[in-house]
N, C-alpha and C. Protein backbone atom coordinates (compact mmCIF):
# COMPACT_ATOMS: atom_id res chain seq x y z
N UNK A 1 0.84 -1.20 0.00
CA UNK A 1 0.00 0.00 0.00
C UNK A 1 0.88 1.25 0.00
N UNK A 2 0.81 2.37 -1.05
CA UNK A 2 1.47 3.37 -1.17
C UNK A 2 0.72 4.55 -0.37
N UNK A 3 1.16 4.54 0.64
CA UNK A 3 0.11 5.42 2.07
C UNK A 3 0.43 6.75 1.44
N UNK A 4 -0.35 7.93 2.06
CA UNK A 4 0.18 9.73 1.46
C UNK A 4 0.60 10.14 2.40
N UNK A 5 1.55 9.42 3.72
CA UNK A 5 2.06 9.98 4.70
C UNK A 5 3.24 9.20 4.20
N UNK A 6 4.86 10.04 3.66
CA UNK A 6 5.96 9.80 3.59
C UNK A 6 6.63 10.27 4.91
N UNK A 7 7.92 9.65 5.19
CA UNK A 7 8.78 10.37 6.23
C UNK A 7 10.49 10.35 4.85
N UNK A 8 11.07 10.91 4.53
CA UNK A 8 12.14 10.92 3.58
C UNK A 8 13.37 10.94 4.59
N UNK A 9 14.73 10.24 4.33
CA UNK A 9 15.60 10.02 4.88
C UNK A 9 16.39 11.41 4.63
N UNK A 10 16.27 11.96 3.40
CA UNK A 10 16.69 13.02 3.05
C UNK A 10 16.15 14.13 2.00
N UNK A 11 16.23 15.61 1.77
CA UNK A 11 15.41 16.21 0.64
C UNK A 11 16.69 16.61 0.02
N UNK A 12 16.25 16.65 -1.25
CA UNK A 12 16.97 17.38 -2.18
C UNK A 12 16.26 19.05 -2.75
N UNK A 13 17.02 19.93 -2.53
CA UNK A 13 16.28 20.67 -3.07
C UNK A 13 17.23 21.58 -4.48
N UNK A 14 15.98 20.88 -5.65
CA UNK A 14 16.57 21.04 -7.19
C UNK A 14 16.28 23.11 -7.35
N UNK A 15 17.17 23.36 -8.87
CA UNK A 15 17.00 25.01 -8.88
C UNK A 15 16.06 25.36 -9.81
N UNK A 16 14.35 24.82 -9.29
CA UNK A 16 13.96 25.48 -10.09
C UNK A 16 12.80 26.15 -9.40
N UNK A 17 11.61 26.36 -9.36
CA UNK A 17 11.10 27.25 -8.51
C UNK A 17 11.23 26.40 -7.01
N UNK A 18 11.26 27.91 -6.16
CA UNK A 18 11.63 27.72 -4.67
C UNK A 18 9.73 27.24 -4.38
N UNK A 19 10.10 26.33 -3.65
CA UNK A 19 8.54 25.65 -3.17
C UNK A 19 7.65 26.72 -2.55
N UNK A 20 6.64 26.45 -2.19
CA UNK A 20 5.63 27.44 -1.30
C UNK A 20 4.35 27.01 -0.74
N UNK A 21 4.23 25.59 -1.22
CA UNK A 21 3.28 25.04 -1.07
C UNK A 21 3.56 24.83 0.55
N UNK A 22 2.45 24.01 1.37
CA UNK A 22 3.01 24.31 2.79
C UNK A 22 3.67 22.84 2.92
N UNK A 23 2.81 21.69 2.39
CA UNK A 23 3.45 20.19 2.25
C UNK A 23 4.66 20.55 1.69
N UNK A 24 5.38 21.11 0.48
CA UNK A 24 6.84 21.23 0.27
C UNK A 24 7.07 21.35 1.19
N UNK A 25 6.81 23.20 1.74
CA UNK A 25 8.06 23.66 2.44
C UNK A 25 7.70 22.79 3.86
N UNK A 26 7.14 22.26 4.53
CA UNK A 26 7.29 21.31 5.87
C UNK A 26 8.42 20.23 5.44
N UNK A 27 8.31 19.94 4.02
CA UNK A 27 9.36 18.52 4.16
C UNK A 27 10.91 19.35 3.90
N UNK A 28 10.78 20.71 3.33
CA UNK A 28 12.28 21.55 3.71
C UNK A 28 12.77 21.60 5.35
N UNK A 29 11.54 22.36 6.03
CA UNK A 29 12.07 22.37 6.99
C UNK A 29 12.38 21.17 8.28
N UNK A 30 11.84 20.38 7.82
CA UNK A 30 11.83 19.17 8.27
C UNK A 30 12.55 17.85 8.01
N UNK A 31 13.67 18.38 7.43
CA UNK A 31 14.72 17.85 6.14
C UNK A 31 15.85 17.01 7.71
N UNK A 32 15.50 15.41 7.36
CA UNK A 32 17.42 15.25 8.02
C UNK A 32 18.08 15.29 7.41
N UNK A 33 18.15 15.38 6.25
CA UNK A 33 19.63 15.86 5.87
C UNK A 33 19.25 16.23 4.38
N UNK A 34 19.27 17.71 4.24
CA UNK A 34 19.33 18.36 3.20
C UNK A 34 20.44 19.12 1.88
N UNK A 35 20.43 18.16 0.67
CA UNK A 35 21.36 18.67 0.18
C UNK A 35 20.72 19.77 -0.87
N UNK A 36 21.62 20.69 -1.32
CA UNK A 36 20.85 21.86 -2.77
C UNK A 36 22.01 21.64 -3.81
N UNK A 37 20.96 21.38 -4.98
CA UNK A 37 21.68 21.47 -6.15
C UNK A 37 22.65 22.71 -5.89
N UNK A 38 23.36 23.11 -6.99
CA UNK A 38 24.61 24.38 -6.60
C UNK A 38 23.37 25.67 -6.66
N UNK A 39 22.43 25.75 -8.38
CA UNK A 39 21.89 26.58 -8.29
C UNK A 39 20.93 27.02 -7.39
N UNK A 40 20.25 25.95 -6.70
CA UNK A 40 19.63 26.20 -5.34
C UNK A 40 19.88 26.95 -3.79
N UNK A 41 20.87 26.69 -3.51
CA UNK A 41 21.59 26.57 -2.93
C UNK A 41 21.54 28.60 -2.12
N UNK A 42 21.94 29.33 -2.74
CA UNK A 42 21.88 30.92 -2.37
C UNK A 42 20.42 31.19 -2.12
N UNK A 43 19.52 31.08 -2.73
CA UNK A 43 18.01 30.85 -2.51
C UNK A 43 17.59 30.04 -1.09
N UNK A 44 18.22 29.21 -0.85
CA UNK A 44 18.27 28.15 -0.42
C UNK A 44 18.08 28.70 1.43
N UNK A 45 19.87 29.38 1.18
CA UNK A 45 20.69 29.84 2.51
C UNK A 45 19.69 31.19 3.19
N UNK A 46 19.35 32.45 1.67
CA UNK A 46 19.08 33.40 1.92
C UNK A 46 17.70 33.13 2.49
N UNK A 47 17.12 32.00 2.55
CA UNK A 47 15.41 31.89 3.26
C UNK A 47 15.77 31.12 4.74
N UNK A 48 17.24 31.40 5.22
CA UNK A 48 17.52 30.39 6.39
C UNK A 48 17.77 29.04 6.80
N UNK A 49 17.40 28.36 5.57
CA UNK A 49 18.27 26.66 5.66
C UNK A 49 19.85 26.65 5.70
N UNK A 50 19.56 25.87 6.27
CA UNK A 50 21.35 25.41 5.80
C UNK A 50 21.24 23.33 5.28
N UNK A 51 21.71 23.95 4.45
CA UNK A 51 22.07 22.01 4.05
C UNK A 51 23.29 21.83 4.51
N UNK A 52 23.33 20.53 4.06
CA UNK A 52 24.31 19.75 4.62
C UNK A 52 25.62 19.46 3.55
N UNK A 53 24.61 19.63 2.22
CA UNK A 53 25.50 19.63 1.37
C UNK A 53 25.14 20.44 -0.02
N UNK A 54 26.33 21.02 -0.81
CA UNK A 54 26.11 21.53 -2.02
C UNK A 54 26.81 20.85 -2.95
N UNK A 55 25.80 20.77 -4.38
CA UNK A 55 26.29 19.28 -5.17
C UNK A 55 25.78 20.07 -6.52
N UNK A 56 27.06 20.25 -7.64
CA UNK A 56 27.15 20.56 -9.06
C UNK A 56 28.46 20.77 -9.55
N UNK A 57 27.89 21.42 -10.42
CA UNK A 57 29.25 22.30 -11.36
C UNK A 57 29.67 23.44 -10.73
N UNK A 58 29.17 23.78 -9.83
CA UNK A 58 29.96 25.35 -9.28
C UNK A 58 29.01 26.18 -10.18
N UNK A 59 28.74 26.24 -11.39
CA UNK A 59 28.90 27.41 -12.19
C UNK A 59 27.86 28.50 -12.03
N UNK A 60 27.26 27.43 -10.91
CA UNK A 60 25.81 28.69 -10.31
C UNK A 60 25.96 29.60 -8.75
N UNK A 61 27.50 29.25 -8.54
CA UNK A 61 27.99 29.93 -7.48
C UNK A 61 29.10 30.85 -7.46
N UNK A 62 29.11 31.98 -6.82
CA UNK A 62 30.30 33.31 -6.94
C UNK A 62 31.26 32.20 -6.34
N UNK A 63 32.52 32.62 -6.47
CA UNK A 63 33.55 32.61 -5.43
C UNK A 63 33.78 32.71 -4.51
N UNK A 64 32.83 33.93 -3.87
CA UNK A 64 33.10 33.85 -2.58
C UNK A 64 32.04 32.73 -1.66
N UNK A 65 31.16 32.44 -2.31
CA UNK A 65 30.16 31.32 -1.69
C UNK A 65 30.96 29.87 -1.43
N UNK A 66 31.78 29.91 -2.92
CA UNK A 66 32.66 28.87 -2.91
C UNK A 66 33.27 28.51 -1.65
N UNK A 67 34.11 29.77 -1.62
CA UNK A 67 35.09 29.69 -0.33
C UNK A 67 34.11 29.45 0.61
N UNK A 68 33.11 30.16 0.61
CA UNK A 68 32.14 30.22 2.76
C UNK A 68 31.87 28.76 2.50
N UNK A 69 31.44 28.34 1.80
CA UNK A 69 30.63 26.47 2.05
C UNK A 69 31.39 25.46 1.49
N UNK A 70 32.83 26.30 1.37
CA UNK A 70 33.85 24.99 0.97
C UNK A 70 34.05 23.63 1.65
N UNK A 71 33.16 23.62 2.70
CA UNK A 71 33.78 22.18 3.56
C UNK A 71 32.26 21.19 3.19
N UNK A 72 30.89 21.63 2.47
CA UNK A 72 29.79 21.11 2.31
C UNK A 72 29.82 21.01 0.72
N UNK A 73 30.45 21.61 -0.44
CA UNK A 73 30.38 22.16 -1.71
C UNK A 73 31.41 20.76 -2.13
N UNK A 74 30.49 19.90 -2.81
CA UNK A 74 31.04 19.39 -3.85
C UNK A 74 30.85 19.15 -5.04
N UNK A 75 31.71 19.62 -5.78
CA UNK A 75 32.04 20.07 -7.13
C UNK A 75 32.20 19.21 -7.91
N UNK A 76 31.45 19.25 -9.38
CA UNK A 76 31.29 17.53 -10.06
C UNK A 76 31.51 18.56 -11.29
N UNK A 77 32.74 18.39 -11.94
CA UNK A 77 32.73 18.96 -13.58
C UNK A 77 31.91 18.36 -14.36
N UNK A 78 31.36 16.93 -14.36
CA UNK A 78 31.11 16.65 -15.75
C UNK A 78 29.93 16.83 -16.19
N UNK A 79 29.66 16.49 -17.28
CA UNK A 79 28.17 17.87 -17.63
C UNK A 79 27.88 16.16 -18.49
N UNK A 80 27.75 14.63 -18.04
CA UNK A 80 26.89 13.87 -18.45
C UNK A 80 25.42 13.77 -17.64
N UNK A 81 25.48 13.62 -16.69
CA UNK A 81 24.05 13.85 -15.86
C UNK A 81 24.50 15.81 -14.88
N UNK A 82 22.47 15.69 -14.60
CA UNK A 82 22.87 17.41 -14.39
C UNK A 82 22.85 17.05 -12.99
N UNK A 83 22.72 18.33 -12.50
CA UNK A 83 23.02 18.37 -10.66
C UNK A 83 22.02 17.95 -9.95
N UNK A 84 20.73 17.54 -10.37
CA UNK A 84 20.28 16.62 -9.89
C UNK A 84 20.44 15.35 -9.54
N UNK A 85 21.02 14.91 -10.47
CA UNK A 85 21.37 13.29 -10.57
C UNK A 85 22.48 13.27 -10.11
N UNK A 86 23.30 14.46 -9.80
CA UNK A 86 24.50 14.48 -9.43
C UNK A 86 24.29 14.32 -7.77
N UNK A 87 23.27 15.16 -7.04
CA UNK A 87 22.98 15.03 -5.71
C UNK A 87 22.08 13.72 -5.74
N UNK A 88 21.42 12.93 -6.21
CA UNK A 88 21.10 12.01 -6.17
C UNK A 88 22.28 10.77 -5.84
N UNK A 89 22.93 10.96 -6.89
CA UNK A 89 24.27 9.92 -6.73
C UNK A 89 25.07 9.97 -5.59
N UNK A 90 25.44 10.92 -5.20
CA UNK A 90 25.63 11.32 -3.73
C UNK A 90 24.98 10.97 -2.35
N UNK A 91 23.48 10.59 -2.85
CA UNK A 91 22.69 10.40 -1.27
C UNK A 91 23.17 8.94 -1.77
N UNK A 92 22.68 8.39 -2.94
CA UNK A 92 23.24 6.42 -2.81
C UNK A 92 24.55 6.00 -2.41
N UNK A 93 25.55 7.23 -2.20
CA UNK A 93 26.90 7.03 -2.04
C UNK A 93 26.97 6.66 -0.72
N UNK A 94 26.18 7.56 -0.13
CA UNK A 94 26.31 7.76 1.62
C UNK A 94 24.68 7.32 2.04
N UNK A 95 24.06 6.23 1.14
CA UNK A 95 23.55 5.16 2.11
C UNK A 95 21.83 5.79 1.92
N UNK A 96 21.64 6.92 1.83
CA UNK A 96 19.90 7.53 1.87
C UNK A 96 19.19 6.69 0.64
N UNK A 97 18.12 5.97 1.05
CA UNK A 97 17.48 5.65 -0.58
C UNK A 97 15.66 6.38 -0.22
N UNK A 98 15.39 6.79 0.98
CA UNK A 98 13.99 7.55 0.95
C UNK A 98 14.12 8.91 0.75
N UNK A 99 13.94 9.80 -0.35
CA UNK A 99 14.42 10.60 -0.87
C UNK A 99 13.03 11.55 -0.92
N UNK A 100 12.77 12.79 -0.82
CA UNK A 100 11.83 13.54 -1.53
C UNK A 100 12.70 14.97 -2.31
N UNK A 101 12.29 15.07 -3.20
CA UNK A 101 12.78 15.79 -4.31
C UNK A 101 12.09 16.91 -4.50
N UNK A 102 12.80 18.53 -3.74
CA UNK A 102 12.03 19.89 -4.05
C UNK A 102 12.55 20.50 -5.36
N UNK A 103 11.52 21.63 -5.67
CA UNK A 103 11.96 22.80 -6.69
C UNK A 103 12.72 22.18 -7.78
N UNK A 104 12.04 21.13 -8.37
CA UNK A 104 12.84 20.06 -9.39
C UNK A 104 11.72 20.84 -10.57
N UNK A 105 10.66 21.78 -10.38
CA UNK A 105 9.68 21.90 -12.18
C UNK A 105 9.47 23.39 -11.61
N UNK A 106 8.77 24.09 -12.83
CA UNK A 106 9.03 25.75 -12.88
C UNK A 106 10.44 26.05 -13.60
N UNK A 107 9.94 27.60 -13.81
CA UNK A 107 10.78 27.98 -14.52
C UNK A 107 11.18 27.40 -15.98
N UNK A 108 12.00 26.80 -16.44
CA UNK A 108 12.22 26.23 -17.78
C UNK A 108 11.26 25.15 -17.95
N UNK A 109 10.47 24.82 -18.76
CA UNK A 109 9.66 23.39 -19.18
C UNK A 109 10.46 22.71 -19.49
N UNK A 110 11.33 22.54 -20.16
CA UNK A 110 12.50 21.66 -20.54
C UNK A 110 13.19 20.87 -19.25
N UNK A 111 13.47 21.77 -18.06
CA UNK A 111 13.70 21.03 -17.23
C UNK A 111 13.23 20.45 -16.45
N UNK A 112 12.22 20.75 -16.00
CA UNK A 112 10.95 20.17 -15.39
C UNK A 112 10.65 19.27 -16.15
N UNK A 113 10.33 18.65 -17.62
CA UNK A 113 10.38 17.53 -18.31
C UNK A 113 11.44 16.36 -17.49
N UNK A 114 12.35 16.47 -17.98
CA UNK A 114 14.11 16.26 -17.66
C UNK A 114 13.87 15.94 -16.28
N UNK A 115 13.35 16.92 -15.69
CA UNK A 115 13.66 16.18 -14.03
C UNK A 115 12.50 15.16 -13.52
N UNK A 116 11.21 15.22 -14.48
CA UNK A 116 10.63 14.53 -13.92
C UNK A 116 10.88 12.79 -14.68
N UNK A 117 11.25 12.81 -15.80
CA UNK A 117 11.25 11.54 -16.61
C UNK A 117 12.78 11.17 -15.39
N UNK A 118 13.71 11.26 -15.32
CA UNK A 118 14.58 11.34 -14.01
C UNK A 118 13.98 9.91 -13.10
N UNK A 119 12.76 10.45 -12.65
CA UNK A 119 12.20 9.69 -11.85
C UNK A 119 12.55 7.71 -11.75
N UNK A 120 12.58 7.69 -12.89
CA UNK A 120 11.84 6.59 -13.34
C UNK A 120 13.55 5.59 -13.28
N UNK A 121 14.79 6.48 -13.82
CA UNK A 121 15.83 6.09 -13.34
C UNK A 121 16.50 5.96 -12.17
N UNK A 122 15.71 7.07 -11.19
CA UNK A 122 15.73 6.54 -9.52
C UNK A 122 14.89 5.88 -9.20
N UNK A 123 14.36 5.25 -9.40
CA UNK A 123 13.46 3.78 -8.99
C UNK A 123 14.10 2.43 -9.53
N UNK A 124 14.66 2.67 -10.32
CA UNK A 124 15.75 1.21 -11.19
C UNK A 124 17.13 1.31 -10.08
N UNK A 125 17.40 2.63 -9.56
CA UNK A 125 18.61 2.72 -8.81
C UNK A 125 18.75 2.39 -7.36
N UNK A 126 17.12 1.87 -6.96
CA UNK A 126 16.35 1.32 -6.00
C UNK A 126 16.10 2.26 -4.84
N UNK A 127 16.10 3.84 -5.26
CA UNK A 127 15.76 4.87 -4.56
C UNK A 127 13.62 4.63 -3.75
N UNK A 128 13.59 5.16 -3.01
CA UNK A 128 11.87 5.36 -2.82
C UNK A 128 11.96 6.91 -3.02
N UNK A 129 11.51 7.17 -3.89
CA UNK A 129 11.82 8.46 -4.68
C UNK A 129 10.40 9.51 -4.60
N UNK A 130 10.09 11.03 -4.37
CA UNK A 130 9.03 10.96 -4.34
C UNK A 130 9.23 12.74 -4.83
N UNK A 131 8.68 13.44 -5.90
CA UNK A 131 8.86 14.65 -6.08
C UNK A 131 8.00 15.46 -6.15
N UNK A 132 8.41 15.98 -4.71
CA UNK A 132 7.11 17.07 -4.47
C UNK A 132 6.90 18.81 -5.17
N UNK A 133 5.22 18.98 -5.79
CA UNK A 133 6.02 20.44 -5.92
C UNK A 133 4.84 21.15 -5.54
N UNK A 134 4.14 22.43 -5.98
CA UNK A 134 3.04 23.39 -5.45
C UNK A 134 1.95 22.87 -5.29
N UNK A 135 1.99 21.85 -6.78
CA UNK A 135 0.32 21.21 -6.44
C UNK A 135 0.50 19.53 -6.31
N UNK A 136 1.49 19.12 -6.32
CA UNK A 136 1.12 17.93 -6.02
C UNK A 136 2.58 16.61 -5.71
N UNK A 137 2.51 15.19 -6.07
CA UNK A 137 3.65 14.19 -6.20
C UNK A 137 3.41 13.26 -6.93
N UNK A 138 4.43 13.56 -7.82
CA UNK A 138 4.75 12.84 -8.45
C UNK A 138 6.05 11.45 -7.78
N UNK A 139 5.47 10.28 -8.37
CA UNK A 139 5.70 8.82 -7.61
C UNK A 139 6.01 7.88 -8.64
N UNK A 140 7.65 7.52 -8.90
CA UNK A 140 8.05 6.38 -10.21
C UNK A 140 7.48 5.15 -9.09
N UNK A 141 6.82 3.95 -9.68
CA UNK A 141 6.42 2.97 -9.44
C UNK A 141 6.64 1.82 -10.49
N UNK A 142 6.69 0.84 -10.01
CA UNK A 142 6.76 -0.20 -10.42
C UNK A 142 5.83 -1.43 -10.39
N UNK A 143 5.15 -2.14 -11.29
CA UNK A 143 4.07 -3.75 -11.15
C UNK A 143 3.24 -3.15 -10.36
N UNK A 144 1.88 -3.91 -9.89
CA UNK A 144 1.15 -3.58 -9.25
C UNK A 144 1.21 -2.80 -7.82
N UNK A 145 0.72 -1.92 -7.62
CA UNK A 145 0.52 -1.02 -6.00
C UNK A 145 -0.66 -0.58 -6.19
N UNK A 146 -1.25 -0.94 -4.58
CA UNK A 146 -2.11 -0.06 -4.21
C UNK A 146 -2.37 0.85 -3.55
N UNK A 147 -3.08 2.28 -3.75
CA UNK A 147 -2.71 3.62 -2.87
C UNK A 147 -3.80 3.41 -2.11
N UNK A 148 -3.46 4.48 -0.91
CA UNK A 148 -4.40 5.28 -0.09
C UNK A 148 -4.71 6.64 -0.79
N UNK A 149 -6.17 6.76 -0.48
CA UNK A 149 -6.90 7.80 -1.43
C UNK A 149 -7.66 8.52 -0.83
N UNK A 150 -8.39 9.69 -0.77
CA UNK A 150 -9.61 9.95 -0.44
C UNK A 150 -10.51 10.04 -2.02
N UNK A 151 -11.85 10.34 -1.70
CA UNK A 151 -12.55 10.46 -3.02
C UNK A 151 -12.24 12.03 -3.51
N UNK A 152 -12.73 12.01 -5.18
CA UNK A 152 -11.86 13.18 -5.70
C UNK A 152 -10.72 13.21 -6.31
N UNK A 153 -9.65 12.55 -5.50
CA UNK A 153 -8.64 12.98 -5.67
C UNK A 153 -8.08 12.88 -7.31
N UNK A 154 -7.57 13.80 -7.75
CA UNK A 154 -7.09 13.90 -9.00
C UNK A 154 -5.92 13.11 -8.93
N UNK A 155 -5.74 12.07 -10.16
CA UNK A 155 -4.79 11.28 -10.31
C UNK A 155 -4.33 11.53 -11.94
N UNK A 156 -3.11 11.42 -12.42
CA UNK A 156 -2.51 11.18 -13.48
C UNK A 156 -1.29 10.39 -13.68
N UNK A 157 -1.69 9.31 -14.61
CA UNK A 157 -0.50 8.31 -14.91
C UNK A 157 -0.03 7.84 -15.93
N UNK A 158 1.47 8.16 -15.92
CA UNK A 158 1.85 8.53 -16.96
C UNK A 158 2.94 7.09 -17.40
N UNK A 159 2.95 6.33 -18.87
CA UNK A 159 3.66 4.55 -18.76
C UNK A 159 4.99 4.96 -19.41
N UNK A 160 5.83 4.43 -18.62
CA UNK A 160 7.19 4.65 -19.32
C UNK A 160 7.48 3.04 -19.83
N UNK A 161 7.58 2.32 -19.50
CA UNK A 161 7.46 0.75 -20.30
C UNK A 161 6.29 -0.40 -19.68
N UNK A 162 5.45 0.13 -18.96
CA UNK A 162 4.82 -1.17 -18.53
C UNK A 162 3.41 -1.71 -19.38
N UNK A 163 2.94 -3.06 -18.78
CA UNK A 163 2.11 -3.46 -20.16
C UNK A 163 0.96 -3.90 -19.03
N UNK A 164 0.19 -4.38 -19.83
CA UNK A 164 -1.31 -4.84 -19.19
C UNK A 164 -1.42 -4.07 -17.55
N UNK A 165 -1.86 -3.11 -18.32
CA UNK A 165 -2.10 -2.11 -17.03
C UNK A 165 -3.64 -2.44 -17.44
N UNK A 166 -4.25 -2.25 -15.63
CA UNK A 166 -5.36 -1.70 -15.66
C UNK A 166 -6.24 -1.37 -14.28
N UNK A 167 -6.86 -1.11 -13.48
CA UNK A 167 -7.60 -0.20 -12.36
C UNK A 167 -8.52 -0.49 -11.90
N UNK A 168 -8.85 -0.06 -10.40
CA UNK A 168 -9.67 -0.51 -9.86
C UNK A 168 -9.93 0.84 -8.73
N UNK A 169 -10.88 1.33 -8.91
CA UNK A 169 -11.21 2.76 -7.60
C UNK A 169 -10.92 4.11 -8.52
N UNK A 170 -10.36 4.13 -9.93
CA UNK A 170 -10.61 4.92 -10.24
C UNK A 170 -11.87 5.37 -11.65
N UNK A 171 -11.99 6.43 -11.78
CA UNK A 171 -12.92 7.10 -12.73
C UNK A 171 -13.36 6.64 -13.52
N UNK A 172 -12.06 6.80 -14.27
CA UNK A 172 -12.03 5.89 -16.02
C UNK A 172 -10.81 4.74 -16.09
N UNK A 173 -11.19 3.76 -16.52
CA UNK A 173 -10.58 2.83 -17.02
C UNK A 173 -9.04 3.04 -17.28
N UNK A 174 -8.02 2.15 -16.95
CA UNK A 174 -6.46 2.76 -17.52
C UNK A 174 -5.91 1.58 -18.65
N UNK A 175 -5.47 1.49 -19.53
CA UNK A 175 -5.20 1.08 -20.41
C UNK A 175 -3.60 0.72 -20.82
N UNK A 176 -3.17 0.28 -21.15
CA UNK A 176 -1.31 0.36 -21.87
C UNK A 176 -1.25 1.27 -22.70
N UNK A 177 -1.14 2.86 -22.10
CA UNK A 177 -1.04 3.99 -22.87
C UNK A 177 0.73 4.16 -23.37
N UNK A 178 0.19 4.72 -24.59
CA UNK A 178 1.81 5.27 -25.32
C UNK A 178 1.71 5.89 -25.92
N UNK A 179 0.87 7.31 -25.04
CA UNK A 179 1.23 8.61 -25.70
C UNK A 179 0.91 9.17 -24.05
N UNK A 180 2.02 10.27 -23.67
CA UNK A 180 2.10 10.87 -21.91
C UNK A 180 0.72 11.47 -21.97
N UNK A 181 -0.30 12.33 -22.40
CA UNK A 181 -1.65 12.42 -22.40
C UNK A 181 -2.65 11.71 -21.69
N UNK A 182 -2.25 10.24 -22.16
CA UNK A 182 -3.71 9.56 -22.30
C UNK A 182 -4.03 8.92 -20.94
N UNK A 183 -3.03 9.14 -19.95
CA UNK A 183 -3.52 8.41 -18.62
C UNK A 183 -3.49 9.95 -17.53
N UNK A 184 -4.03 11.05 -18.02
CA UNK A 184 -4.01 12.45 -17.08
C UNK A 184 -5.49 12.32 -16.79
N UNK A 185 -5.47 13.31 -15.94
CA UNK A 185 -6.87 13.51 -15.37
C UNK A 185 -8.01 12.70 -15.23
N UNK A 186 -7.39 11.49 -14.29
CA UNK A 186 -8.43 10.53 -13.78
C UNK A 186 -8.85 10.95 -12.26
N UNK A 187 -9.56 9.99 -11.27
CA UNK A 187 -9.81 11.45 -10.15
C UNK A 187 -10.12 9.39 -9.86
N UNK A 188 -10.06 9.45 -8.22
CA UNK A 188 -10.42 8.21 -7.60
C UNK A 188 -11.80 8.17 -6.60
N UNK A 189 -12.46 7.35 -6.99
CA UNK A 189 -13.65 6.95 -6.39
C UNK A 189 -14.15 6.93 -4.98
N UNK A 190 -12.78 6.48 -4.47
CA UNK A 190 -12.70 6.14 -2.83
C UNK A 190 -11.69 6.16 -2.14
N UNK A 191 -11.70 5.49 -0.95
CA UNK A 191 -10.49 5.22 -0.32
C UNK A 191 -8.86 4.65 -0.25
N UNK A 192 -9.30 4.02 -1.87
CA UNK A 192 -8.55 3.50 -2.11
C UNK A 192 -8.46 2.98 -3.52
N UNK A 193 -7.25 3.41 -4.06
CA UNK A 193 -7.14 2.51 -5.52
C UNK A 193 -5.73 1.83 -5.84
N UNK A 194 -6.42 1.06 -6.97
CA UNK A 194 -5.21 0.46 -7.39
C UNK A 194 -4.53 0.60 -9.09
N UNK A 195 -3.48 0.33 -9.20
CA UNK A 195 -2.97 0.70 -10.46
C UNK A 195 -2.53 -1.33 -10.44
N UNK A 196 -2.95 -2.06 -11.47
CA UNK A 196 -2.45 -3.07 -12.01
C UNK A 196 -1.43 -3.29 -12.82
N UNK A 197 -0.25 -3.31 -13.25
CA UNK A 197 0.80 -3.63 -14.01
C UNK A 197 1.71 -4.27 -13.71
N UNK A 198 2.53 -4.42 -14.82
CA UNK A 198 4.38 -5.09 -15.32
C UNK A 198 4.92 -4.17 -15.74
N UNK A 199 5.72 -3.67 -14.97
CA UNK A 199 6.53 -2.38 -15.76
C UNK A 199 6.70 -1.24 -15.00
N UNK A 200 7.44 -0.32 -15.20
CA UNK A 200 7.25 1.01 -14.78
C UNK A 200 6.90 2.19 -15.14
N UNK A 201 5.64 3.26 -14.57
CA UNK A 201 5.18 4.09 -14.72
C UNK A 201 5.45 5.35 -13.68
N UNK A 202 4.71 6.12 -13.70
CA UNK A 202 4.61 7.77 -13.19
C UNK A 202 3.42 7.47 -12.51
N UNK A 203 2.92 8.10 -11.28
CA UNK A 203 1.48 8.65 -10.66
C UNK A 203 1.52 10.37 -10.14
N UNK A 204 1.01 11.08 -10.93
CA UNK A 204 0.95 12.13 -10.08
C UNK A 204 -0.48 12.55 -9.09
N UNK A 205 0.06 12.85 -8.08
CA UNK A 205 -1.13 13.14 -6.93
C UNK A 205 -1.16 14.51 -6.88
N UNK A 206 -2.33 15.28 -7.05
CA UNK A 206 -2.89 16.99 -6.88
C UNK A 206 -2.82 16.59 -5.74
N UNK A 207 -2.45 17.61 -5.15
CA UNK A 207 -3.06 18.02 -3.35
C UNK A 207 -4.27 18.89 -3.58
């Protein structure tokens, strides 16, 4: 059962809009151990956090920031995965796999794409991965799960390879979609639903 009460071992908070929702910002301030992408990171400090760690290319930090958080700031030149995946790789280094993921969409669509398809490679990396943002969470899953729900609730699910999908507690019917469209705006019946599959997909939850 995929309950809607997470506790995360650690947050990441990505550079793209600063959260505001109150579920984000509780799991900021409520962070054991918080790392910020680099570009996050000044945003980050100037609202009173402090992480634990800073994880990129530098190239979104002055010099002199460099120097003040030189003992938390680690610096990754290579520009094959971005600083997300870069602080991701970092929490599997040092052991975190319950993860919630801030300020990862906004601002550029391109990256907010990018960070959310992401997902689906921290769930193969055996992360419990969960990315929260203003209105809602998004959740990579795998084969059959069943959630905790109330009625209403807006659901969208989105198939990155799985097959004989299909549902139980929600709206409309779910199908082996292969086009990102065709499994949005379903809404659940009750207390509870289920998603049937082989494979791995996306769920996003509206708050």
């Amino acid at each position: 059962m995929i309950r809607q009460s997470f506790v995360p071992e650690a947050v990441v908070l990505a550079a793209g809009t600063f959260p505001t929702h109150p579920i984000a910002l509780n799991y900021l301030k409520s962070a054991p151990f918080l790392v910020c992408c680099d570009g996050a990171a000044i945003g980050c400090i100037r609202r009173g956090f402090t992480p634990n760690a800073i994880i990129g290319d530098g190239d979104s930090l002055p010099s002199s920031w460099k120097q003040k958080y030189a003992s938390i700031l680690y610096q990754i030149s290579e520009q094959d995965t971005n600083d997300l995946s870069k602080a991701m790789r970092y929490l599997l280094v040092h052991g975190f796999k319950k993860v919630v993921v801030l300020g990862a969409t906004g601002k550029r669509e391109d990256h907010s794409m990018g960070n959310v398809s992401l997902l689906a490679d921290y769930l193969h990396q055996q992360f419990d991965v969960r990315m929260v943002t203003d209105h809602g969470v998004f959740i990579p899953l795998q084969d059959t799960q069943s959630f905790e729900s109330k009625v209403g609730e807006k659901i969208s699910i989105f198939n990155i390879d799985a097959h004989d999908m299909s549902s139980e507690g929600l709206k409309y019917p779910i199908y082996d979609f292969t086009k990102l469209w065709q499994g949005t705006l379903n809404e659940s019946l009750g207390d509870k639903f289920t998603v049937h599959a082989t494979g791995t997909y996306l769920i996003f939850r509206s708050f």
